[in-house]
PDB file of N, CA and C in Angstrom:
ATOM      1  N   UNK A   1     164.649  93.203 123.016  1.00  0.00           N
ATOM      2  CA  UNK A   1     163.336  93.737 123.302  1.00  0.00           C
ATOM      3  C   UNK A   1     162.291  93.126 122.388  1.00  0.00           C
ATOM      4  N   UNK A   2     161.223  93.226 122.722  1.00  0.00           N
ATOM      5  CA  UNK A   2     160.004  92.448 122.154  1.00  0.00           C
ATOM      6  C   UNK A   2     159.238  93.238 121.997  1.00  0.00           C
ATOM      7  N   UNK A   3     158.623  93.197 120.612  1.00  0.00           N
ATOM      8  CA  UNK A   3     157.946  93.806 119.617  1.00  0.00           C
ATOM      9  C   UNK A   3     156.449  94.334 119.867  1.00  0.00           C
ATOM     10  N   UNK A   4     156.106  92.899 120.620  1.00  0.00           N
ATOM     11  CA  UNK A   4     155.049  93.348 121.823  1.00  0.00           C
ATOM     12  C   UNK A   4     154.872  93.835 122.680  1.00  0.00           C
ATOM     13  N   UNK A   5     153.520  94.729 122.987  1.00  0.00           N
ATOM     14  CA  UNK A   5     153.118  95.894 123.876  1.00  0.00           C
ATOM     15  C   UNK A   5     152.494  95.267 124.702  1.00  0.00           C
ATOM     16  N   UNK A   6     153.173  94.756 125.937  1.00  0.00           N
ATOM     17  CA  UNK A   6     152.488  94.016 127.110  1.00  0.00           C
ATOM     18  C   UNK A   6     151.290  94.994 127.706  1.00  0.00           C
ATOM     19  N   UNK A   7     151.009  96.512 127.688  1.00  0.00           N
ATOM     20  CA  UNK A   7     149.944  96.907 128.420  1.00  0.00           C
ATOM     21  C   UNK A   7     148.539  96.747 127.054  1.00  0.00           C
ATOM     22  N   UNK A   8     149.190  96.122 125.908  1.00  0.00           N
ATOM     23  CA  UNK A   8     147.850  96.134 124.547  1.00  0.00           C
ATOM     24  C   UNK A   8     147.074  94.759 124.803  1.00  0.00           C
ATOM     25  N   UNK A   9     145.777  94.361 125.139  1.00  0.00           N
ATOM     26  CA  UNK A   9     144.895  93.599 125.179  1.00  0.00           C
ATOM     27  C   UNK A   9     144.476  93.625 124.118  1.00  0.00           C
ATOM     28  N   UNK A  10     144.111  93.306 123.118  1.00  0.00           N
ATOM     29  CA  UNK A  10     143.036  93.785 122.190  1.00  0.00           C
ATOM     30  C   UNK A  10     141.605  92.441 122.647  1.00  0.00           C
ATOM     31  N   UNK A  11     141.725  92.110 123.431  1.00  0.00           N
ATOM     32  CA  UNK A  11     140.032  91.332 123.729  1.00  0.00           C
ATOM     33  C   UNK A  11     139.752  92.057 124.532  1.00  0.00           C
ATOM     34  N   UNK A  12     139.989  93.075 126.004  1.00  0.00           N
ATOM     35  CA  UNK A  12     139.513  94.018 126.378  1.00  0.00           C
ATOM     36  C   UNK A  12     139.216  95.321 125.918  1.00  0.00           C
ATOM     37  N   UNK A  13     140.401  95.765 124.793  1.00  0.00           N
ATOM     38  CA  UNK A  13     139.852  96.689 123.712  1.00  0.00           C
ATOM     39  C   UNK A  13     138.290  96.805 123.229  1.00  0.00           C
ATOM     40  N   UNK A  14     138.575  94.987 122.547  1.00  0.00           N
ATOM     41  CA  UNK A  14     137.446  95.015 121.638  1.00  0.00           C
ATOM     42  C   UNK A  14     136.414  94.767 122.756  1.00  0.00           C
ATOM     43  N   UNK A  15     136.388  94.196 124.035  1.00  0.00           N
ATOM     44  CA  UNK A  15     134.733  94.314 124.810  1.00  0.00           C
ATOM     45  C   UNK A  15     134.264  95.501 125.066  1.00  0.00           C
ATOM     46  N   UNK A  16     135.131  96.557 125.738  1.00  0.00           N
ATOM     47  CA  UNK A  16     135.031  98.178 125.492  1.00  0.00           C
ATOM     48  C   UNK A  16     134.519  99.229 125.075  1.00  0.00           C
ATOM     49  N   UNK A  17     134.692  98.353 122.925  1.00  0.00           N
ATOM     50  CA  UNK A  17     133.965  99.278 122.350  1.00  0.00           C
ATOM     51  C   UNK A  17     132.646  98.411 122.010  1.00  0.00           C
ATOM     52  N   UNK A  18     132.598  97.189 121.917  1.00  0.00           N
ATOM     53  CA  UNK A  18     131.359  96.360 121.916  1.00  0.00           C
ATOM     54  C   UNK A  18     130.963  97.238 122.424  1.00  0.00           C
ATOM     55  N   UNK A  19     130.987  97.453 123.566  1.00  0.00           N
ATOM     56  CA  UNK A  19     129.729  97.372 125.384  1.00  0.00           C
ATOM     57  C   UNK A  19     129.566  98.890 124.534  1.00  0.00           C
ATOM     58  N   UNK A  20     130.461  99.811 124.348  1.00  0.00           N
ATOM     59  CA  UNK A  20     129.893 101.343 124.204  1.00  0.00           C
ATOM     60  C   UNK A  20     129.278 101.308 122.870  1.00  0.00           C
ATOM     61  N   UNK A  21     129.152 100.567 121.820  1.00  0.00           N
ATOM     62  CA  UNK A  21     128.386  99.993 120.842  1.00  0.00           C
ATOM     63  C   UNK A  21     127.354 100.036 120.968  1.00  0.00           C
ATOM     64  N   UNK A  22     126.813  98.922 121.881  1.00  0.00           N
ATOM     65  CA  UNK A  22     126.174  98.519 122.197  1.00  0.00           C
ATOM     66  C   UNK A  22     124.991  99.566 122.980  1.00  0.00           C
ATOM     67  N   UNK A  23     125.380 100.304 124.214  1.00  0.00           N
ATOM     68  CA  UNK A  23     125.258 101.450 124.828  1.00  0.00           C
ATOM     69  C   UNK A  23     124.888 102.512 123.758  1.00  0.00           C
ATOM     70  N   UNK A  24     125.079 103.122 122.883  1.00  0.00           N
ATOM     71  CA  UNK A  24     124.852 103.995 122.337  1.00  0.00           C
ATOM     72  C   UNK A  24     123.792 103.871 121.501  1.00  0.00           C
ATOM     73  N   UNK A  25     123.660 102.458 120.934  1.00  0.00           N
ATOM     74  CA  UNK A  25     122.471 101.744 120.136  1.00  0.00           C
ATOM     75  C   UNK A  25     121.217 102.137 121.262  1.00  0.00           C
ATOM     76  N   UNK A  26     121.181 101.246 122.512  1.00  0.00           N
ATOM     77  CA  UNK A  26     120.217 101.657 123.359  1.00  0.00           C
ATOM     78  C   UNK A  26     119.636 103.079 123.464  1.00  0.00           C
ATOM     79  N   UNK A  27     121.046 103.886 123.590  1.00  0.00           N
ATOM     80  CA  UNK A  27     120.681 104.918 123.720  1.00  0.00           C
ATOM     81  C   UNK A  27     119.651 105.548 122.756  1.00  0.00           C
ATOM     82  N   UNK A  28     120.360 105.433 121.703  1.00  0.00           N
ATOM     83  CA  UNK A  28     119.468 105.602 120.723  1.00  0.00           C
ATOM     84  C   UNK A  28     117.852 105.731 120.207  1.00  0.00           C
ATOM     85  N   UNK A  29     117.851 103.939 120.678  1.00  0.00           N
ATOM     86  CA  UNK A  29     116.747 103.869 121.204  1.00  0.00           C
ATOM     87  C   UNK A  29     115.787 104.498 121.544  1.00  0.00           C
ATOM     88  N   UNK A  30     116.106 104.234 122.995  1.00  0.00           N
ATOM     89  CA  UNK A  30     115.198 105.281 124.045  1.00  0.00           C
ATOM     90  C   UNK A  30     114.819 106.590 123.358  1.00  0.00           C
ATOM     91  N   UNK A  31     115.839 107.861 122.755  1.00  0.00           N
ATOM     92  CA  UNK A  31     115.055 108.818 122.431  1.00  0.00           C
ATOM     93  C   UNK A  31     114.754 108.425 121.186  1.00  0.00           C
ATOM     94  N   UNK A  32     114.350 107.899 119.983  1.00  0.00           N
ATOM     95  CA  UNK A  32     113.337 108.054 119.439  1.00  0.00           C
ATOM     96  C   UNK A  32     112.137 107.301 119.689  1.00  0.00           C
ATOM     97  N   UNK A  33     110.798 107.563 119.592  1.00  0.00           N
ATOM     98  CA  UNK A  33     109.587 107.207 119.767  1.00  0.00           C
ATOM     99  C   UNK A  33     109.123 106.563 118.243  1.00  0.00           C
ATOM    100  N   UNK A  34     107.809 106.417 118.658  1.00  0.00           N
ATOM    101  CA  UNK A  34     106.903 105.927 117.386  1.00  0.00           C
ATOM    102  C   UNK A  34     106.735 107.018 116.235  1.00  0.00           C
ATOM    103  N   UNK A  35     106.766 108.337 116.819  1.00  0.00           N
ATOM    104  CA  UNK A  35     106.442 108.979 115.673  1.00  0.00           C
ATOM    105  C   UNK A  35     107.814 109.206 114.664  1.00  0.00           C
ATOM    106  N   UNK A  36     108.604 109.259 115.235  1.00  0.00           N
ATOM    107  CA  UNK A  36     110.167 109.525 114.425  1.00  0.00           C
ATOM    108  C   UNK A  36     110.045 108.140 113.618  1.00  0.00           C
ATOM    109  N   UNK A  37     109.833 107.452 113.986  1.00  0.00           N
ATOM    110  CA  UNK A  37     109.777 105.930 113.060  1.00  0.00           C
ATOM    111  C   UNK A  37     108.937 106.098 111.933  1.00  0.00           C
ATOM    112  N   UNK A  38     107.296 106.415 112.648  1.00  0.00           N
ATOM    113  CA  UNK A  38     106.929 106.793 111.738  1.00  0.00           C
ATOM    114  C   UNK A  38     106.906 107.921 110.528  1.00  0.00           C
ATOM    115  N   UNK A  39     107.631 108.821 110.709  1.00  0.00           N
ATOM    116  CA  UNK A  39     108.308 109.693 109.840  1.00  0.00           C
ATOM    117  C   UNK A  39     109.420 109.257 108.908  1.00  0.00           C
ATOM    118  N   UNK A  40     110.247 108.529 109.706  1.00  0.00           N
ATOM    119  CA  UNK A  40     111.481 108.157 108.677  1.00  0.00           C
ATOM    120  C   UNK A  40     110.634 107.011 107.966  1.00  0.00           C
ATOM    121  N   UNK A  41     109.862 106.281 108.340  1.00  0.00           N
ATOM    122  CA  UNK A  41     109.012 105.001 107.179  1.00  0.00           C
ATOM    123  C   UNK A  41     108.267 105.931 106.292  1.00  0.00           C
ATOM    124  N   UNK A  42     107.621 107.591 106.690  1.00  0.00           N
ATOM    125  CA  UNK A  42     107.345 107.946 105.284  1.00  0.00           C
ATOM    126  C   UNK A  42     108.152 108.634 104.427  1.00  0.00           C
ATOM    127  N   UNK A  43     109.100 109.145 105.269  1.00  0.00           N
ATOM    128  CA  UNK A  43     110.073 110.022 104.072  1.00  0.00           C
ATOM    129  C   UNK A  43     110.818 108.596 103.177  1.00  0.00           C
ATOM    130  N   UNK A  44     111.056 107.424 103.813  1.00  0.00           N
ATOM    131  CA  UNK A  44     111.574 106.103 102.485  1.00  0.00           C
ATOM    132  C   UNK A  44     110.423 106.041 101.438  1.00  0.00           C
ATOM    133  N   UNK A  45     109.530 105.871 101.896  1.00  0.00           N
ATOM    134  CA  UNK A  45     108.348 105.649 101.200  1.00  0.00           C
ATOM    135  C   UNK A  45     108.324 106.781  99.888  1.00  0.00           C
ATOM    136  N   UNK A  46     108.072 108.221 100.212  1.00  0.00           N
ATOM    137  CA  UNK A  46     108.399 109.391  99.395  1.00  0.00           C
ATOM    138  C   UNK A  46     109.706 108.978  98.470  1.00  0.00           C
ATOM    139  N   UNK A  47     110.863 108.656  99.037  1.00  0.00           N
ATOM    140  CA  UNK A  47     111.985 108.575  98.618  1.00  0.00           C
ATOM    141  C   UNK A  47     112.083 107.176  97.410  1.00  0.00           C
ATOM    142  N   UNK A  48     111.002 106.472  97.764  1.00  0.00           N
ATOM    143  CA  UNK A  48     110.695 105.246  96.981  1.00  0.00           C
ATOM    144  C   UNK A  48     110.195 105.091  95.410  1.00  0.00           C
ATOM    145  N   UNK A  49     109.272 106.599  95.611  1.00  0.00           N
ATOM    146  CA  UNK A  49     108.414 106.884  94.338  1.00  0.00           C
ATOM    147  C   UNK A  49     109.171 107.965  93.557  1.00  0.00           C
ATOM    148  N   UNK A  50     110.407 108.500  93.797  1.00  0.00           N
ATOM    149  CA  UNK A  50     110.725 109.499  92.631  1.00  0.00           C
ATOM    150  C   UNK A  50     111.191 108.890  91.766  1.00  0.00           C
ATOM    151  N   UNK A  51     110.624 109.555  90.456  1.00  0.00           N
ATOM    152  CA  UNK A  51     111.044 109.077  89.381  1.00  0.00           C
ATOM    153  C   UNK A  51     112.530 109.166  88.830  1.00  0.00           C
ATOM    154  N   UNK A  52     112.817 107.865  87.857  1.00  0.00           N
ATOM    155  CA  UNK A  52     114.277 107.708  87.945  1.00  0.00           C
ATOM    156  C   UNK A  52     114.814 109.189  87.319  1.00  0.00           C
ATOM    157  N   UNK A  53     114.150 109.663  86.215  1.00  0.00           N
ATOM    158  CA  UNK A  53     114.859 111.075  85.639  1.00  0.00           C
ATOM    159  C   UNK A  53     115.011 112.180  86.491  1.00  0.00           C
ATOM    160  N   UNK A  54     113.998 112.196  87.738  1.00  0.00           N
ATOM    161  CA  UNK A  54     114.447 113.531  88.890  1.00  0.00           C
ATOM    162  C   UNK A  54     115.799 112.952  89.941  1.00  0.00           C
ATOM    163  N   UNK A  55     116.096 111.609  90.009  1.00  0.00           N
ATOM    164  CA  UNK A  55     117.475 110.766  90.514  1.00  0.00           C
ATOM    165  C   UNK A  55     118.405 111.128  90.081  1.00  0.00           C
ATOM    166  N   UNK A  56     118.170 110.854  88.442  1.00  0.00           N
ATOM    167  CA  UNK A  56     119.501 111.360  87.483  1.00  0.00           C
ATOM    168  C   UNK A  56     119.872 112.780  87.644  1.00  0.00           C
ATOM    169  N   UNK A  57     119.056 113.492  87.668  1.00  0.00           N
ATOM    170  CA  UNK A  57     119.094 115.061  87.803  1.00  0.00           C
ATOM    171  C   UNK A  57     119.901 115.641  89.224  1.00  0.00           C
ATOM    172  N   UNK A  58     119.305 114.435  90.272  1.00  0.00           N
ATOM    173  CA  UNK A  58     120.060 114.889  91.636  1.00  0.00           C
ATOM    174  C   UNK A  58     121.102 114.399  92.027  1.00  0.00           C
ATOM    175  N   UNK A  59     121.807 113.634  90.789  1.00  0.00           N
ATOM    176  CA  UNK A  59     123.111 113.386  91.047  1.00  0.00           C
ATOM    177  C   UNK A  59     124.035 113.474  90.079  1.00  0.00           C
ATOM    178  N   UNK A  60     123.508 114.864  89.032  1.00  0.00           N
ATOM    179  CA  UNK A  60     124.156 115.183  87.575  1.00  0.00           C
ATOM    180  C   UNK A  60     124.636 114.898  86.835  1.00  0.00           C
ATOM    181  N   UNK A  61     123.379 113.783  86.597  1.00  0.00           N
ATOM    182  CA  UNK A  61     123.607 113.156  85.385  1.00  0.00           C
ATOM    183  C   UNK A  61     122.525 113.864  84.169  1.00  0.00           C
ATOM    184  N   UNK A  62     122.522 114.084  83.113  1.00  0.00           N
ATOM    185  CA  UNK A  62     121.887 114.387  81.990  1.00  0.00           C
ATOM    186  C   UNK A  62     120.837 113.329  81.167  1.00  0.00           C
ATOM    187  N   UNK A  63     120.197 113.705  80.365  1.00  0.00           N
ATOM    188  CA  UNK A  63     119.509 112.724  79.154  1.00  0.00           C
ATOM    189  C   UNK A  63     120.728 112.797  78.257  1.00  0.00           C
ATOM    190  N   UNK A  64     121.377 113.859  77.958  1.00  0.00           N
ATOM    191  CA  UNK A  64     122.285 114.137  76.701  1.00  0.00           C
ATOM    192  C   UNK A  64     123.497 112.739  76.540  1.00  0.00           C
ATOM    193  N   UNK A  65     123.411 112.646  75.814  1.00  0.00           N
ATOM    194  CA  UNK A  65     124.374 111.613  75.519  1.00  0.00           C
ATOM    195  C   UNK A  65     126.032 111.772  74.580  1.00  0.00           C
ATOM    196  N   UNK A  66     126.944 111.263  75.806  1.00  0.00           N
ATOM    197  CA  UNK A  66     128.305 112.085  74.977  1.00  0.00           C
ATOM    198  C   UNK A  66     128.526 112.023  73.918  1.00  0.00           C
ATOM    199  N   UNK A  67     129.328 112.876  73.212  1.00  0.00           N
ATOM    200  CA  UNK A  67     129.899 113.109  71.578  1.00  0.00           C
ATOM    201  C   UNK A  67     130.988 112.468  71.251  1.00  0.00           C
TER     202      UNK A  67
END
Protein backbone atom coordinates (compact mmCIF):
# COMPACT_ATOMS: atom_id res chain seq x y z
CA UNK A 1 0.00 0.00 0.00
CA UNK A 2 1.05 3.54 -0.69
CA UNK A 3 1.51 6.13 1.67
CA UNK A 4 -0.29 8.40 -0.57
CA UNK A 5 -3.85 9.72 -0.37
CA UNK A 6 -4.98 9.57 -3.98
CA UNK A 7 -8.36 11.66 -3.13
CA UNK A 8 -5.51 14.65 -1.44
CA UNK A 9 -4.80 17.41 -4.17
CA UNK A 10 -3.17 19.94 -2.33
CA UNK A 11 -3.17 22.53 -5.61
CA UNK A 12 -6.97 22.33 -5.48
CA UNK A 13 -6.84 22.60 -1.71
CA UNK A 14 -4.70 25.47 -1.92
CA UNK A 15 -6.99 27.34 -4.96
CA UNK A 16 -10.04 26.80 -2.54
CA UNK A 17 -8.78 28.58 0.19
CA UNK A 18 -6.99 31.28 -2.05
CA UNK A 19 -10.44 31.98 -3.87
CA UNK A 20 -12.29 32.03 -0.15
CA UNK A 21 -9.28 34.35 0.86
CA UNK A 22 -9.66 36.19 -1.45
CA UNK A 23 -13.70 36.37 -1.20
CA UNK A 24 -13.75 37.32 2.26
CA UNK A 25 -11.12 40.22 1.71
CA UNK A 26 -13.77 41.61 -0.84
CA UNK A 27 -16.16 41.01 1.38
CA UNK A 28 -14.75 42.90 3.68
CA UNK A 29 -14.43 45.46 1.68
CA UNK A 30 -17.70 46.23 0.59
CA UNK A 31 -19.00 46.70 4.23
CA UNK A 32 -16.70 49.11 5.39
CA UNK A 33 -17.08 52.68 3.98
CA UNK A 34 -15.04 55.89 4.21
CA UNK A 35 -16.00 56.70 7.51
CA UNK A 36 -14.77 53.39 9.31
CA UNK A 37 -11.43 54.17 7.53
CA UNK A 38 -11.64 57.24 8.60
CA UNK A 39 -12.01 56.31 12.20
CA UNK A 40 -9.53 53.55 12.33
CA UNK A 41 -6.80 56.38 10.64
CA UNK A 42 -7.79 58.40 13.80
CA UNK A 43 -7.82 56.01 16.54
CA UNK A 44 -3.74 55.03 14.96
CA UNK A 45 -3.15 58.48 14.98
CA UNK A 46 -4.41 58.79 18.93
CA UNK A 47 -2.61 55.53 19.40
CA UNK A 48 0.56 57.25 17.85
CA UNK A 49 0.87 60.07 20.46
CA UNK A 50 0.74 58.20 23.86
CA UNK A 51 3.38 58.70 25.76
CA UNK A 52 5.95 55.95 26.20
CA UNK A 53 5.40 55.88 30.29
CA UNK A 54 1.35 55.43 29.86
CA UNK A 55 2.67 52.15 27.22
CA UNK A 56 4.80 50.92 29.98
CA UNK A 57 1.98 51.16 32.41
CA UNK A 58 -0.43 49.29 29.89
CA UNK A 59 1.60 46.51 29.65
CA UNK A 60 3.03 46.31 33.43
CA UNK A 61 5.85 47.42 33.32
CA UNK A 62 7.08 49.90 36.21
CA UNK A 63 9.75 52.93 36.51
CA UNK A 64 11.06 50.82 39.60
CA UNK A 65 14.02 49.13 38.86
CA UNK A 66 14.84 45.45 40.17
CA UNK A 67 16.85 44.72 43.42
Amino acid sequence: LSDEDPSFDPSADMLIHDFDDEQTLDEEEAMSNEDSIGNELDDLQKESEIPVEELLAMYGYSKETPS
